[in-house]
C-alpha atoms as a PDB file:
ATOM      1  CA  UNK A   1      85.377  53.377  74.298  1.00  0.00           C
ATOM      2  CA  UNK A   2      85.118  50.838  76.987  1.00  0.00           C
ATOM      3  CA  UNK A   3      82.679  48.111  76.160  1.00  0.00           C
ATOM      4  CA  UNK A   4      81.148  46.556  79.169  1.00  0.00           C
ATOM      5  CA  UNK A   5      80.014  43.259  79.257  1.00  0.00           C
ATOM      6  CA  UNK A   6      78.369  42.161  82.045  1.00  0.00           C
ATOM      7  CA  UNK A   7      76.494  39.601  82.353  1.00  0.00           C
ATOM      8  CA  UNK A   8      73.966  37.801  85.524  1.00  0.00           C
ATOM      9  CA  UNK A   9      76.322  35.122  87.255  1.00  0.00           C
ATOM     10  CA  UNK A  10      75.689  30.949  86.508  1.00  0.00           C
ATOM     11  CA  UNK A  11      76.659  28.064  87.692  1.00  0.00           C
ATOM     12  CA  UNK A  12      79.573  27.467  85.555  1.00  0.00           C
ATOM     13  CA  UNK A  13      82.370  30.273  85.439  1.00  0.00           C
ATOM     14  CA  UNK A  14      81.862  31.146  81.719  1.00  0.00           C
ATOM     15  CA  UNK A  15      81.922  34.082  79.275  1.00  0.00           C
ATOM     16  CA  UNK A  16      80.865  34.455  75.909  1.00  0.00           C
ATOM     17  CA  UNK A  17      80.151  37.209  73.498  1.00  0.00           C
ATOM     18  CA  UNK A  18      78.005  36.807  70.556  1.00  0.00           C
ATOM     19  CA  UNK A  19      79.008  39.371  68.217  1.00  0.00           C
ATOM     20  CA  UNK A  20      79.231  40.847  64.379  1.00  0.00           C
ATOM     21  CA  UNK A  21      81.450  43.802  63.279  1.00  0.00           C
ATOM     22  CA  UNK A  22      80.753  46.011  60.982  1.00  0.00           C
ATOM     23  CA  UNK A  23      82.996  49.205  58.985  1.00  0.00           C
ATOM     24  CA  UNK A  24      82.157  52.674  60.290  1.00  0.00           C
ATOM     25  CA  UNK A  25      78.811  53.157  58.562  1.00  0.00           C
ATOM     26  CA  UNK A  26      77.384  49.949  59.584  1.00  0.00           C
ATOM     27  CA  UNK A  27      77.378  47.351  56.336  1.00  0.00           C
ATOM     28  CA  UNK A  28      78.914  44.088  57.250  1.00  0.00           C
ATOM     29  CA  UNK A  29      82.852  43.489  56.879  1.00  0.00           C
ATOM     30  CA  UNK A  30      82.509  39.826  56.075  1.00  0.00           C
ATOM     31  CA  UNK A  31      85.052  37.429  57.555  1.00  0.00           C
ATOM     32  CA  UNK A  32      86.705  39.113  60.089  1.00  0.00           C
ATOM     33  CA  UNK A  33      89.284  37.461  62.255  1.00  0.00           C
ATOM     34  CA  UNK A  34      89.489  38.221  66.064  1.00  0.00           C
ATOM     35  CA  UNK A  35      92.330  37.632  68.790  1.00  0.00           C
ATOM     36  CA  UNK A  36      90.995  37.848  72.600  1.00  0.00           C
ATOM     37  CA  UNK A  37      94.029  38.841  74.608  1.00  0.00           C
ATOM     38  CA  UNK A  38      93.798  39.088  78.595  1.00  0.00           C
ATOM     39  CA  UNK A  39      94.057  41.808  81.298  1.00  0.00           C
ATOM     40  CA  UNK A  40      97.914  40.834  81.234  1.00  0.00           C
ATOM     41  CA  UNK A  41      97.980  41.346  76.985  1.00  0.00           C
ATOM     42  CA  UNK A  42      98.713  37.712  76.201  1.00  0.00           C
ATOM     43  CA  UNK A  43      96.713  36.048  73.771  1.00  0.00           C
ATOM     44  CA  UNK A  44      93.380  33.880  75.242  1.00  0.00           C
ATOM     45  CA  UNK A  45      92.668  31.034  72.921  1.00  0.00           C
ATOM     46  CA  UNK A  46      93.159  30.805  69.338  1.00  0.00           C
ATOM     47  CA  UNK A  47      92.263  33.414  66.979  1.00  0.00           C
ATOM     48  CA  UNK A  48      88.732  33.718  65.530  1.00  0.00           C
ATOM     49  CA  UNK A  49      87.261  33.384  62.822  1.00  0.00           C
ATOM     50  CA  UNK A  50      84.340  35.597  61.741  1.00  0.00           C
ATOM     51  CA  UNK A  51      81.976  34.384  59.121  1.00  0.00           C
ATOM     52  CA  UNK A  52      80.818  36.188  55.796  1.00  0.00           C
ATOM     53  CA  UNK A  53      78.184  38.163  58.048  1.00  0.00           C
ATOM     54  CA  UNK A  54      81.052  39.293  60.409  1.00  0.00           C
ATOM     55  CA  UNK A  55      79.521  37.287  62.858  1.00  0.00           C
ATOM     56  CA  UNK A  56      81.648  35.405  65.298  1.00  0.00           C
ATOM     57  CA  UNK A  57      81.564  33.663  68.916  1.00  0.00           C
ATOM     58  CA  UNK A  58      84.004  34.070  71.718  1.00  0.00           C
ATOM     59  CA  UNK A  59      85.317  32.804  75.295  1.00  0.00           C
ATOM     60  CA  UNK A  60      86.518  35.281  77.288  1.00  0.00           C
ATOM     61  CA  UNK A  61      88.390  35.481  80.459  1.00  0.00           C
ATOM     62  CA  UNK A  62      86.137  35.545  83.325  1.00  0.00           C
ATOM     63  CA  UNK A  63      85.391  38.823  85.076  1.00  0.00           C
ATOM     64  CA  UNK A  64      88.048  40.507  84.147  1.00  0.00           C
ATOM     65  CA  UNK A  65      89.120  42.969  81.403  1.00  0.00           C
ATOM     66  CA  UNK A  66      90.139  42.034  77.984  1.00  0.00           C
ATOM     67  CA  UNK A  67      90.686  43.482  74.748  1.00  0.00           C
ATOM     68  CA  UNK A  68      89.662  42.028  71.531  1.00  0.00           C
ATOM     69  CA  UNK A  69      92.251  43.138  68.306  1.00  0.00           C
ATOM     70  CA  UNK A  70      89.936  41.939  65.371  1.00  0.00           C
ATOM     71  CA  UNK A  71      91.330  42.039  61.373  1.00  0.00           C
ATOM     72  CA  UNK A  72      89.739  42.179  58.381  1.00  0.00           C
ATOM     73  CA  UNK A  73      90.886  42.507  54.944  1.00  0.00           C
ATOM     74  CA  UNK A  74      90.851  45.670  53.273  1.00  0.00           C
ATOM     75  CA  UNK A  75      90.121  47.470  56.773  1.00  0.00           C
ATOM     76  CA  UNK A  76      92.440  49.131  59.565  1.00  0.00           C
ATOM     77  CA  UNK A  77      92.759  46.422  62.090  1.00  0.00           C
ATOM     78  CA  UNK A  78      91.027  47.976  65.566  1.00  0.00           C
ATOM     79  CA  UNK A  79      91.349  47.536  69.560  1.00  0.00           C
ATOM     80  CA  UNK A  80      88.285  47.573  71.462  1.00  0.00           C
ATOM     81  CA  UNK A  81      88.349  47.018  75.776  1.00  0.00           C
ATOM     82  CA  UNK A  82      86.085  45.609  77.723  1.00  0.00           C
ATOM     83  CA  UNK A  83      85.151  44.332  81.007  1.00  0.00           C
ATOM     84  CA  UNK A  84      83.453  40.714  81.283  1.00  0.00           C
ATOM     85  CA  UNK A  85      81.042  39.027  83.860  1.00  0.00           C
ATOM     86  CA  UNK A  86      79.781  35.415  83.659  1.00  0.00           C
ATOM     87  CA  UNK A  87      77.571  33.913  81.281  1.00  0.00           C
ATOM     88  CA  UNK A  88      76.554  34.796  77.441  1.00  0.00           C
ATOM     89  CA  UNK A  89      76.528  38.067  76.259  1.00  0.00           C
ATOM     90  CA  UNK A  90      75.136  39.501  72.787  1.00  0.00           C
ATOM     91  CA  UNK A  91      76.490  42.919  71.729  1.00  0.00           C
ATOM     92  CA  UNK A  92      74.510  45.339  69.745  1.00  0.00           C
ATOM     93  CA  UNK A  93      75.660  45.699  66.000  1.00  0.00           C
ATOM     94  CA  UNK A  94      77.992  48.945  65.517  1.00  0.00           C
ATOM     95  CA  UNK A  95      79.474  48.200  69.019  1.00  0.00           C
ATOM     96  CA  UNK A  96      82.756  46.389  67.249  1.00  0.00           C
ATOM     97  CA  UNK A  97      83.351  48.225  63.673  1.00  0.00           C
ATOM     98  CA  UNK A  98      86.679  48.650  61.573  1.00  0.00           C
ATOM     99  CA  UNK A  99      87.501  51.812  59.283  1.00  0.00           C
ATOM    100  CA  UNK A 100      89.715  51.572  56.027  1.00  0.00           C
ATOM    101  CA  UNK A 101      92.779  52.730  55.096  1.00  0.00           C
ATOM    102  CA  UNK A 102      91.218  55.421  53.715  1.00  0.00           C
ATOM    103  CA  UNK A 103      89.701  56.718  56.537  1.00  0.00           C
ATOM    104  CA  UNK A 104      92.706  56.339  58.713  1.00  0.00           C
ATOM    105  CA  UNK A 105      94.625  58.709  56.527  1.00  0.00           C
ATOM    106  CA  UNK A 106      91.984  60.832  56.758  1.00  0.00           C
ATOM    107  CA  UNK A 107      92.531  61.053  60.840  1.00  0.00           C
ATOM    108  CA  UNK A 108      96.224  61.400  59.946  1.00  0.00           C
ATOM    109  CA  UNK A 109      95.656  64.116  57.854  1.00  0.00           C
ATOM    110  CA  UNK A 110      93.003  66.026  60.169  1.00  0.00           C
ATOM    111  CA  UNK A 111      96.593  65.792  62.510  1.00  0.00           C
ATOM    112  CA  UNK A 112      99.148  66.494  60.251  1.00  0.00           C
ATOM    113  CA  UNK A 113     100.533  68.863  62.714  1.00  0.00           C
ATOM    114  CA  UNK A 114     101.767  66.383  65.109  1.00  0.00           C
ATOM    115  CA  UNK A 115     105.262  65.812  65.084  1.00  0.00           C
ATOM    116  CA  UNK A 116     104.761  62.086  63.271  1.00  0.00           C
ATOM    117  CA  UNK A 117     101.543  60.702  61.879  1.00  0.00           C
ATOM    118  CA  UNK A 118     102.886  57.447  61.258  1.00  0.00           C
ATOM    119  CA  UNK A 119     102.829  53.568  62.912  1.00  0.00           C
ATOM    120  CA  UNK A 120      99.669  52.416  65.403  1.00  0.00           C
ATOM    121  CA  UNK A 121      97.852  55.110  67.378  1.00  0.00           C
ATOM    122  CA  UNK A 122      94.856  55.720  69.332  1.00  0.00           C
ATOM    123  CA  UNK A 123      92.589  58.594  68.539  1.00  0.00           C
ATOM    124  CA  UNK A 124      89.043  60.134  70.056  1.00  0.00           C
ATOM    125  CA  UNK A 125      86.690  62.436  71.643  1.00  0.00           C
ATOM    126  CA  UNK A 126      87.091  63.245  75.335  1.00  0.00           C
ATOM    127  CA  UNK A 127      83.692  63.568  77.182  1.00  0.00           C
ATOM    128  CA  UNK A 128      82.325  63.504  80.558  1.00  0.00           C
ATOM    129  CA  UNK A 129      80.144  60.501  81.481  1.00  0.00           C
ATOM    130  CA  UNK A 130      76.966  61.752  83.599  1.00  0.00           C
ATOM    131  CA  UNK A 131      75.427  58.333  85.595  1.00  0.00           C
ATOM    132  CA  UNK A 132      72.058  58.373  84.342  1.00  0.00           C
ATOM    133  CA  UNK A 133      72.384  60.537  81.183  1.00  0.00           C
ATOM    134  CA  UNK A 134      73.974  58.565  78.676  1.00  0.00           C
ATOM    135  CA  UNK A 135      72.167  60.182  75.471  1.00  0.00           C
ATOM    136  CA  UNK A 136      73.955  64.114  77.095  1.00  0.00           C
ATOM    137  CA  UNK A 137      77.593  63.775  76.756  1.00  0.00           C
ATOM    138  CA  UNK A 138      79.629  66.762  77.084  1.00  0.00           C
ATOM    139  CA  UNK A 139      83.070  67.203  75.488  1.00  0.00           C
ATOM    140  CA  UNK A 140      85.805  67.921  77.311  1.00  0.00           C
ATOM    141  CA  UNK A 141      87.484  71.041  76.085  1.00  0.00           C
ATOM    142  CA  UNK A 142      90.533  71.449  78.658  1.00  0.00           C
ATOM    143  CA  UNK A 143      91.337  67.440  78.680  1.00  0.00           C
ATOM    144  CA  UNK A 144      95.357  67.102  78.113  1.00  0.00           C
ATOM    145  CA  UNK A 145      96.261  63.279  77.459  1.00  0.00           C
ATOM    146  CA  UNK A 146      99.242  61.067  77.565  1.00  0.00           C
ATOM    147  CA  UNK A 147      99.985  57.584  76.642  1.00  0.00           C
ATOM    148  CA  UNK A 148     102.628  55.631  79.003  1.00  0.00           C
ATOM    149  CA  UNK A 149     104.239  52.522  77.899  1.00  0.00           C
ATOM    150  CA  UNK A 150     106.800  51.680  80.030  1.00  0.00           C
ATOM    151  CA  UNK A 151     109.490  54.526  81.227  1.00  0.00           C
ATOM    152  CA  UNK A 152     107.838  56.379  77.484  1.00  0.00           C
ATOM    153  CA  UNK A 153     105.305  58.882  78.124  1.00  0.00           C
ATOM    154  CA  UNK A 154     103.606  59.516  74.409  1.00  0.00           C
ATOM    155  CA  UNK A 155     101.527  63.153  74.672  1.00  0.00           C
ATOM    156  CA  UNK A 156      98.473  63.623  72.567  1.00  0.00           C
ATOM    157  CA  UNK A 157      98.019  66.080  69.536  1.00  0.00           C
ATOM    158  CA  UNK A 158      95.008  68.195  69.387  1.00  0.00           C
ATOM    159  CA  UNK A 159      92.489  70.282  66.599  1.00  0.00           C
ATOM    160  CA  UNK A 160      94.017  73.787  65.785  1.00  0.00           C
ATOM    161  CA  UNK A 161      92.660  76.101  67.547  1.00  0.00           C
ATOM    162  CA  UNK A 162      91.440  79.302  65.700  1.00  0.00           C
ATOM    163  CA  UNK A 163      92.141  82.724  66.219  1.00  0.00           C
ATOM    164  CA  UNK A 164      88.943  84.916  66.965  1.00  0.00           C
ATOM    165  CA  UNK A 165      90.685  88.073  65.249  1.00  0.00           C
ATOM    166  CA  UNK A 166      92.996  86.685  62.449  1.00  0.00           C
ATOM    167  CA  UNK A 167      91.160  83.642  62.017  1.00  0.00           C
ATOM    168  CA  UNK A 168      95.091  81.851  61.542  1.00  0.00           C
ATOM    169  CA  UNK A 169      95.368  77.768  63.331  1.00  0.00           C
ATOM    170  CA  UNK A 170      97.215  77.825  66.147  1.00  0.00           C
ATOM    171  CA  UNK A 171      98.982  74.556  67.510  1.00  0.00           C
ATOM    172  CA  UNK A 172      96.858  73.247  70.796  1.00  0.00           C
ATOM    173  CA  UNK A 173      97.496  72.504  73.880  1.00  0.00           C
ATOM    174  CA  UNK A 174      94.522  70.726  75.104  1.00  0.00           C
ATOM    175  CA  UNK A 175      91.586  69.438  73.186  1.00  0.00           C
ATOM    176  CA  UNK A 176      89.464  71.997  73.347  1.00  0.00           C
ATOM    177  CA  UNK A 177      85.829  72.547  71.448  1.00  0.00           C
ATOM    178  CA  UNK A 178      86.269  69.502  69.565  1.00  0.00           C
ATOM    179  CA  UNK A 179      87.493  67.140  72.388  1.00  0.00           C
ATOM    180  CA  UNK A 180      89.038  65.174  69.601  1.00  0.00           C
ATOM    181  CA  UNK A 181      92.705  63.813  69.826  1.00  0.00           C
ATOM    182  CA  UNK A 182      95.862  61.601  68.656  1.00  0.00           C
ATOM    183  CA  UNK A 183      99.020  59.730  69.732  1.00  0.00           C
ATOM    184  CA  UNK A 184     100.860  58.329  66.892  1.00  0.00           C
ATOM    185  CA  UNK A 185     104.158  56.108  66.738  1.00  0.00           C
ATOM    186  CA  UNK A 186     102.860  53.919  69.841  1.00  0.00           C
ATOM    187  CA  UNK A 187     104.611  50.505  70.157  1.00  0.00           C
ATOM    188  CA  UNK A 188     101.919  47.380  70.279  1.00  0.00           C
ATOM    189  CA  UNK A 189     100.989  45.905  73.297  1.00  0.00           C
ATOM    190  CA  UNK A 190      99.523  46.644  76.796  1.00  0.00           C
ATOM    191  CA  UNK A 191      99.768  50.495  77.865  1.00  0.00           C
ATOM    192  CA  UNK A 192      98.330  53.099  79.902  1.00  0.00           C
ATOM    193  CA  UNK A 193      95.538  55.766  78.787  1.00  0.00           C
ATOM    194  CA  UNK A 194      95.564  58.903  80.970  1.00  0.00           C
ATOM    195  CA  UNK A 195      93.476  62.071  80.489  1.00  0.00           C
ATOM    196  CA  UNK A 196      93.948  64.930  83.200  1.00  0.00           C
ATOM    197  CA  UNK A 197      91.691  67.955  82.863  1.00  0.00           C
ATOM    198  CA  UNK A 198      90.181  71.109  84.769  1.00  0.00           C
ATOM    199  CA  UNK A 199      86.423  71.580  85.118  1.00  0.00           C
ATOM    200  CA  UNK A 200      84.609  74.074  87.270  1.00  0.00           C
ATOM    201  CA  UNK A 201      88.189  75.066  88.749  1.00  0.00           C
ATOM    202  CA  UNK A 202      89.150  71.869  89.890  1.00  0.00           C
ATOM    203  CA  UNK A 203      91.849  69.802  88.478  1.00  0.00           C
ATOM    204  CA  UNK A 204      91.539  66.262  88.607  1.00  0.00           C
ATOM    205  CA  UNK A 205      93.526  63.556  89.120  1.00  0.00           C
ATOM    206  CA  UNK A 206      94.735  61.699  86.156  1.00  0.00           C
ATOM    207  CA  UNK A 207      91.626  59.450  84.903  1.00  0.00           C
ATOM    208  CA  UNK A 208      93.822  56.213  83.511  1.00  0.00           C
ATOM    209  CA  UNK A 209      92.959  52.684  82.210  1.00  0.00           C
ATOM    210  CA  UNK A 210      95.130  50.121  80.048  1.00  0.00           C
ATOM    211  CA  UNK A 211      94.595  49.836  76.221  1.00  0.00           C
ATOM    212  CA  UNK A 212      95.611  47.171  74.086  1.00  0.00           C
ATOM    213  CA  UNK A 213      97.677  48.809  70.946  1.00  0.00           C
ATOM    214  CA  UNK A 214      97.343  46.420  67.779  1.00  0.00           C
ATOM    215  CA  UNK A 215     100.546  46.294  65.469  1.00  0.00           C
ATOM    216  CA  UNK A 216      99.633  48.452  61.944  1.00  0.00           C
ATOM    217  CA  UNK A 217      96.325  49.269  63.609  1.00  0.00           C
ATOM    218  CA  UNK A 218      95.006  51.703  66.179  1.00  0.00           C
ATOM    219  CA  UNK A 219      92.301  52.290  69.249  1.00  0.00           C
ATOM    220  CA  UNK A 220      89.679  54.165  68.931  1.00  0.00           C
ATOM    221  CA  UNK A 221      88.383  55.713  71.379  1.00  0.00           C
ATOM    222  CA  UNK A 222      84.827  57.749  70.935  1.00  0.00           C
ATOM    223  CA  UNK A 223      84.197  58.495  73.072  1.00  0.00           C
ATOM    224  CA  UNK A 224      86.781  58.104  75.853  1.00  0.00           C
ATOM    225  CA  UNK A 225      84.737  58.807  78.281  1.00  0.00           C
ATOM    226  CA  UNK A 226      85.946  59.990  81.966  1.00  0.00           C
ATOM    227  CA  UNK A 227      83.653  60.575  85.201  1.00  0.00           C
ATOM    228  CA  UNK A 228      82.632  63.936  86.526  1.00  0.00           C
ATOM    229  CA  UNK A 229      85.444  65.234  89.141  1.00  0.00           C
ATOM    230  CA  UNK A 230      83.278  65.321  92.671  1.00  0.00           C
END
């Protein structure tokens, strides 16, 4: 997920967000704290804190990506990317959300197949983004993706796929009906996000953006969403 915010331009070259987090199903995680870090992955400012109604205020760099790592206790600290303009900015509530441990084991279990489910990792659903159609997004099904950091190139883990006529999981090699998927054992800090797939016959370029991975946390990503090969 890539949240944009965007903003109409002022006099002044500012930009704040104005927003709350909450855990996965929407009820309030109550003083969070928050950490801006710019395109570059160095911190921006202080760290944040979030009051008991997980609200909380923040400058960001101006026009210009930035990823927000944000901690609570009890919860799986998270990544989230976005892209700023100038001016103030509110985000909707359920846009910036944390999951708990609990949860997180659960993703490590649904990919206990890959060879390590442990340290930070980023996790999601591949799907095309159509310009106009926001509330019709298709899964990707023949997305393969990779995580660079560096001269390391991290490849994802996928869903089993099932066997039609002995119903037995099979290891995948792509993510296929699900578009779900998982790189474990990432090292924090700034890296690269690529997806490559093959629709209609044509295989696309690699689709790639930086992510921001926390230390003991992860990035989710749901979707991830990639544009329509032309």
């Amino acid at each position: 997920m890539i949240i944009w915010f965007l903003t109409a331009c002022g006099p002044e070259l500012t930009a704040t967000l104005f927003a709350d987090i909450t855990d996965q199903d929407g009820n309030i995680i109550s003083n969070p704290s928050i950490q801006v870090y710019d395109a570059k992955g160095d911190p921006y400012g202080d760290v944040i804190p979030g009051d008991s109604l997980g609200v909380f205020t923040a400058d960001l760099p101006v026009e210009d990506t930035f990823y927000l790592v944000i901690k609570a206790d009890d919860y799986e600290t998270h990544s989230f990317t976005g892209k700023s303009g100038i001016g103030e900015i509110t985000t909707e509530t359920g846009a910036l959300w944390l999951r708990t441990p609990e949860i997180a084991d659960a993703v490590r279990t649904q990919f206990s197949a890959c060879p390590t489910t442990e340290g930070s990792f980023v996790d999601g659903q591949a799907r095309v983004y159509l310009d106009g159609f926001d509330d019709l997004p298709v899964t990707i099904t023949t997305a393969t993706i990779t995580v660079i950091n560096g001269s390391e190139e991290y490849s994802a883990c996928y869903m089993p796929e099932i066997d039609p006529e002995t119903g037995a999981e099979t290891e995948a090699e792509r993510t296929g009906e699900s578009g779900e998927f998982a790189i474990f054992g990432l090292e924090p800090g700034l890296q690269q996000i690529s997806l490559m797939t093959n629709m209609s016959g044509l295989q696309t370029e690699p689709y790639s953006y930086n992510i921001f991975v926390p230390e003991d946390g992860s990035v989710p990503k749901y979707p991830l969403l990639v544009p329509m090969p032309q």
